[in-house]
Structure formats: C-alpha cells, structure tokens
Protein backbone atom coordinates (compact mmCIF):
# COMPACT_ATOMS: atom_id res chain seq x y z
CA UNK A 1 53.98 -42.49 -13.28
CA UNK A 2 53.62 -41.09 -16.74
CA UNK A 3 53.79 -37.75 -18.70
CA UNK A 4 54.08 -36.30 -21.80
CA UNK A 5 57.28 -34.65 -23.76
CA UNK A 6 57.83 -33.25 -26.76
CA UNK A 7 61.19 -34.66 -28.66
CA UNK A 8 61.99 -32.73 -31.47
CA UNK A 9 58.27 -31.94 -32.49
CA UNK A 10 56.98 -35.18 -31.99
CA UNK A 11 55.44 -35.48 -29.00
CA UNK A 12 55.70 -38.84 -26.37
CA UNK A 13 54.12 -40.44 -23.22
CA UNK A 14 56.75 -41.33 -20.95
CA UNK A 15 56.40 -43.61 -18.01
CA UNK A 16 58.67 -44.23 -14.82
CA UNK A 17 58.64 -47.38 -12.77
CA UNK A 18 61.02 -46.50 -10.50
CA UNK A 19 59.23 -42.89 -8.98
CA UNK A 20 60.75 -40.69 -11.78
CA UNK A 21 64.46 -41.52 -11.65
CA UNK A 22 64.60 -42.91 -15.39
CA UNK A 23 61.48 -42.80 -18.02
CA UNK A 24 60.78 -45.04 -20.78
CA UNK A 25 58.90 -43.87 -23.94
CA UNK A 26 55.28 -45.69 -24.15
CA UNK A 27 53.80 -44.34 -26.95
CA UNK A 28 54.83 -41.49 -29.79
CA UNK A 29 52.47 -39.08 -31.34
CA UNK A 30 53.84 -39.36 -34.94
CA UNK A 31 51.10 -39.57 -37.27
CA UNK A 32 48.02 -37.39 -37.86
CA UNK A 33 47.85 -33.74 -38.34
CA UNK A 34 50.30 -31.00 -37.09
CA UNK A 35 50.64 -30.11 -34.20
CA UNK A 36 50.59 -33.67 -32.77
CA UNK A 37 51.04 -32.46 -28.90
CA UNK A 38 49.55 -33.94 -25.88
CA UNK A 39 47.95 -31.22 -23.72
CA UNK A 40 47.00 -33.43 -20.71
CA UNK A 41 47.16 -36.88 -18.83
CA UNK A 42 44.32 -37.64 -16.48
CA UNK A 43 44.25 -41.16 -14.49
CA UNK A 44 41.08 -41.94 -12.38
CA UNK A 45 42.57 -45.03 -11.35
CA UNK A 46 45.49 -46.09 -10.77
CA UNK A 47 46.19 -48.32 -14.24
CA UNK A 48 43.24 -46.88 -16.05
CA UNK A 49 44.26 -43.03 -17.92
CA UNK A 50 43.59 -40.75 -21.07
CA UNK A 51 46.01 -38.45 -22.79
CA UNK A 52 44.25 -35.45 -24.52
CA UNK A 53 45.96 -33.28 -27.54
CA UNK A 54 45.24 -31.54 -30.83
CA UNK A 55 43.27 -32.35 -33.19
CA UNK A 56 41.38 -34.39 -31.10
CA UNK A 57 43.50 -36.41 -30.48
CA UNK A 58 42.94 -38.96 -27.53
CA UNK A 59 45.23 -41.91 -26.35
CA UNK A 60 44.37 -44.72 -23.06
CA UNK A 61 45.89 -46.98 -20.89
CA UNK A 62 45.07 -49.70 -19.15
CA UNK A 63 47.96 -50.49 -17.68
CA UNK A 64 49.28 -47.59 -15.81
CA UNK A 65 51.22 -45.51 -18.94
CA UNK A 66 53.55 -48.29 -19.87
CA UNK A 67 51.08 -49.24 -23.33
CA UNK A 68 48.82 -46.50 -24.96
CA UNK A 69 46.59 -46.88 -28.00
C-alpha cells in the first residue's frame, strides 16, 4: 500500500506493509523545481506503479512502493 504526503513542503511516498496501521517513507521529493508535489499514484500491478507531480515530475516502482526512482 503506498501514498503520497506532503511533510513540511516536501513531498513523500509512503508505504504500509502491515494494511495502513504504520507507513514508512520510500522516497522524498526534495530536489527539482518548486512545487515538488506528487499529484497521483497509479499501480497496474500489484508491485509495478508510477507517481505523477509537477513539473513533470514522474517516479516508479517495481517493488510495490517500498523503493522509487
């Protein structure tokens, strides 16, 4: 399970192992141009998924949200 939150302006994927009772952060959106917020998560399978954001920015997984790149 994974989703996006923003901490103080810089926005993070989170992912939960455990159905959403505690999240990790995978992956913070820290560098590039302001804003730096995710605006969606899509998986189409069940390890395989793509955040979308500003600027064009674009993030994937291959291992179900817990690494992003």
């Amino acid at each position: 399970m994974a989703g996006a939150f923003d901490f103080n302006n810089q926005y993070a994927i989170v992912h939960s192992q455990d159905g959403g009772a505690s999240w990790q952060v995978a992956h913070f959106s820290n560098n590039g141009e302001w804003p730096r917020r995710y605006n969606a998560l899509h998986f189409p399978t069940a390890t395989i998924g793509y955040a979308v954001g500003s600027n064009g920015r674009i993030s994937k997984t291959t291992d179900g949200g817990t690494d992003w790149s």
